[in-house]
Protein backbone atom coordinates (compact mmCIF):
# COMPACT_ATOMS: atom_id res chain seq x y z
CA UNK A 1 0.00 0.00 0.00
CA UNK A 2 1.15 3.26 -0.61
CA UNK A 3 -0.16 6.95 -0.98
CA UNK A 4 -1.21 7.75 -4.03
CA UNK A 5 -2.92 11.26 -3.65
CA UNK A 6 -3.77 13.68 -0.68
CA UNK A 7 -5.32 17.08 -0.89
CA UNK A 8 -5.43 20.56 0.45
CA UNK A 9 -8.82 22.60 0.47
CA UNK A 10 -8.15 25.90 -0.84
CA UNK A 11 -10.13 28.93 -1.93
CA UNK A 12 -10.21 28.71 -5.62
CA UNK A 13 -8.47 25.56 -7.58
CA UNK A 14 -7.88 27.44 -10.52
CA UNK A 15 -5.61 30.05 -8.83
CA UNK A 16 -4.03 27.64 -6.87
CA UNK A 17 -2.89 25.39 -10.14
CA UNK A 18 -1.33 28.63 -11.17
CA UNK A 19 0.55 29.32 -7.87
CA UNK A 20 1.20 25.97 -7.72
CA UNK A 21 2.77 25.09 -11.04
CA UNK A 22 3.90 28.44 -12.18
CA UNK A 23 5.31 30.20 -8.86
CA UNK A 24 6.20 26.82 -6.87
CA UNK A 25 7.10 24.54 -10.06
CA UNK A 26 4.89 21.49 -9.82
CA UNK A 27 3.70 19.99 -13.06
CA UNK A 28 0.18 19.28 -13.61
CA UNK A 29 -1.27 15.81 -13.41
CA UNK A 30 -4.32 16.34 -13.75
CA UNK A 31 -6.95 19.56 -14.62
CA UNK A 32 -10.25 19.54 -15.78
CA UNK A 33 -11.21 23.63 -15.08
CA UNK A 34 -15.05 22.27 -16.15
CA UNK A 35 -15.33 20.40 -13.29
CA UNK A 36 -13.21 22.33 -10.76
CA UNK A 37 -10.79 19.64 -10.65
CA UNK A 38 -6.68 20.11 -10.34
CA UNK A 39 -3.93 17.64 -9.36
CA UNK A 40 -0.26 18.86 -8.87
CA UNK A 41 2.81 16.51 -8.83
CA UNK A 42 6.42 17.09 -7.90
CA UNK A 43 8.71 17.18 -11.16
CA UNK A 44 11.62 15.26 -9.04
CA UNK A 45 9.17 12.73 -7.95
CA UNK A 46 6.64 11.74 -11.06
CA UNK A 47 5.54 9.11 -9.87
CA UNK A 48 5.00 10.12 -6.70
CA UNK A 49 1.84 11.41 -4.42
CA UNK A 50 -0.66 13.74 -6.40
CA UNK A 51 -1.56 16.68 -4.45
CA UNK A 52 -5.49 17.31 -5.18
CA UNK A 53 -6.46 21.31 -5.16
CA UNK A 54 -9.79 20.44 -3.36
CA UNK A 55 -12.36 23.38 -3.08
CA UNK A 56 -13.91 24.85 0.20
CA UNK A 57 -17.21 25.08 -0.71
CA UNK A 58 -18.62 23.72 2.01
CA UNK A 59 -18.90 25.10 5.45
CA UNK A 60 -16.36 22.44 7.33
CA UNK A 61 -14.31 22.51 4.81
CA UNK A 62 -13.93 26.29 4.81
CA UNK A 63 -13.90 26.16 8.83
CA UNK A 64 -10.96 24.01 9.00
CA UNK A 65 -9.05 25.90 6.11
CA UNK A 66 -9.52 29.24 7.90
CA UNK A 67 -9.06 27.88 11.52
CA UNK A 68 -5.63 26.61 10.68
CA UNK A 69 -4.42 29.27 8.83
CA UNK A 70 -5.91 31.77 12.00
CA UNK A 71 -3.32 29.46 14.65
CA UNK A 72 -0.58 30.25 12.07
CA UNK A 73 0.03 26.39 11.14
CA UNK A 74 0.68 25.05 8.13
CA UNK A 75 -1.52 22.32 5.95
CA UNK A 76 1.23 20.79 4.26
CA UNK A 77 4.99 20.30 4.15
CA UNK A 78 7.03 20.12 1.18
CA UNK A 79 10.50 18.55 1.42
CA UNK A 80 13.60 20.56 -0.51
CA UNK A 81 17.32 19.69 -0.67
CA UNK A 82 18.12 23.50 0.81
CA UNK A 83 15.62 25.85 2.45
CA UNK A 84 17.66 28.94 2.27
CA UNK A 85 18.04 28.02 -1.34
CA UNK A 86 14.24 27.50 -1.87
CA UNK A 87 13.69 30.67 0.64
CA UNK A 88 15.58 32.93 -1.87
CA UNK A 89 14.25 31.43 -5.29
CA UNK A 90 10.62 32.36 -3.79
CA UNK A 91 11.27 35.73 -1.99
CA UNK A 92 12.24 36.58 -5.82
CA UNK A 93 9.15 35.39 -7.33
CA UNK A 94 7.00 37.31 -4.63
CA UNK A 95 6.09 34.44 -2.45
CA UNK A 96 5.35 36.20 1.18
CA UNK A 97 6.82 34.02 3.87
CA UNK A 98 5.45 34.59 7.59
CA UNK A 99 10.08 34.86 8.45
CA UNK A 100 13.18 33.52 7.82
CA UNK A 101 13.98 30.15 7.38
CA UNK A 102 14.82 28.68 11.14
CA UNK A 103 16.50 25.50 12.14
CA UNK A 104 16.01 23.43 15.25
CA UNK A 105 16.36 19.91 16.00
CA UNK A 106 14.24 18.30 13.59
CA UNK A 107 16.22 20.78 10.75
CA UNK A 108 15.72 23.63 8.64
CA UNK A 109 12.13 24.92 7.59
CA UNK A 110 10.34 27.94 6.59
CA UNK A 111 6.79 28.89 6.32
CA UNK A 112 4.99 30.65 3.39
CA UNK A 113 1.14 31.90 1.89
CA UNK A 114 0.44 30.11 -0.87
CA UNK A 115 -1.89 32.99 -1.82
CA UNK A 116 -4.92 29.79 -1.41
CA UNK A 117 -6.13 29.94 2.08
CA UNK A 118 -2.96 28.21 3.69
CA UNK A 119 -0.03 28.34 5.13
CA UNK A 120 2.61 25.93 3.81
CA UNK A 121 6.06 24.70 5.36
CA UNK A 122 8.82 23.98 3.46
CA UNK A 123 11.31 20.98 5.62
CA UNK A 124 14.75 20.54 4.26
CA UNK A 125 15.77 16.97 3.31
């Protein structure tokens, strides 16, 4: 068994395909804008886990979205060989990170707005 796909609810899928593949660099798997539907997957890992664009449109999905963005924590962590690397590349395509990349025991990690309703950490390998 193995994961195949996991999601992250965010405001509108369209804009977050965009922010997703253009700003962070995923390529598309899958997107069918007539039915609302976009899957993201890493280009170093193709056959890895899809990451499903779901839609808040409902009420609990919209509560949990908002409530863990209001506690400042992030939905999702992406793995990269060198966070002050990845820190830089994004501060230059306009990527708002809540500060600077910090390192503690478990290693070094920033956290950004992925302009979608959520906060996201990026962990280095």
């Amino acid at each position: 068994m193995r994961i195949k796909m996991c999601g992250i609810h965010v405001i509108d899928p369209a804009a977050a395909f965009d922010f997703y593949t253009k700003t962070l660099g995923f390529e598309e798997l899958l997107a069918m804008p007539d039915h609302n539907l976009f899957i993201v997957k890493s280009p170093q890992d193709p056959d890895g886990v899809g990451l499903l664009l779901e839609p808040s449109d409902n009420p609990i999905a919209t509560a949990y979205r908002e409530g863990v963005y209001g506690l400042g924590l992030p939905t999702i962590v992406f793995g990269v060989p060198d966070v002050r690397a990845e820190y830089d590349r994004l501060i230059g395509l306009g990527v708002r990170f809540t500060g600077e990349p910090t390192t503690d025991p478990s290693g070094a990690s920033a956290v950004f707005d992925d302009t979608c309703g959520n906060l996201v950490q990026i962990h280095q390998d």
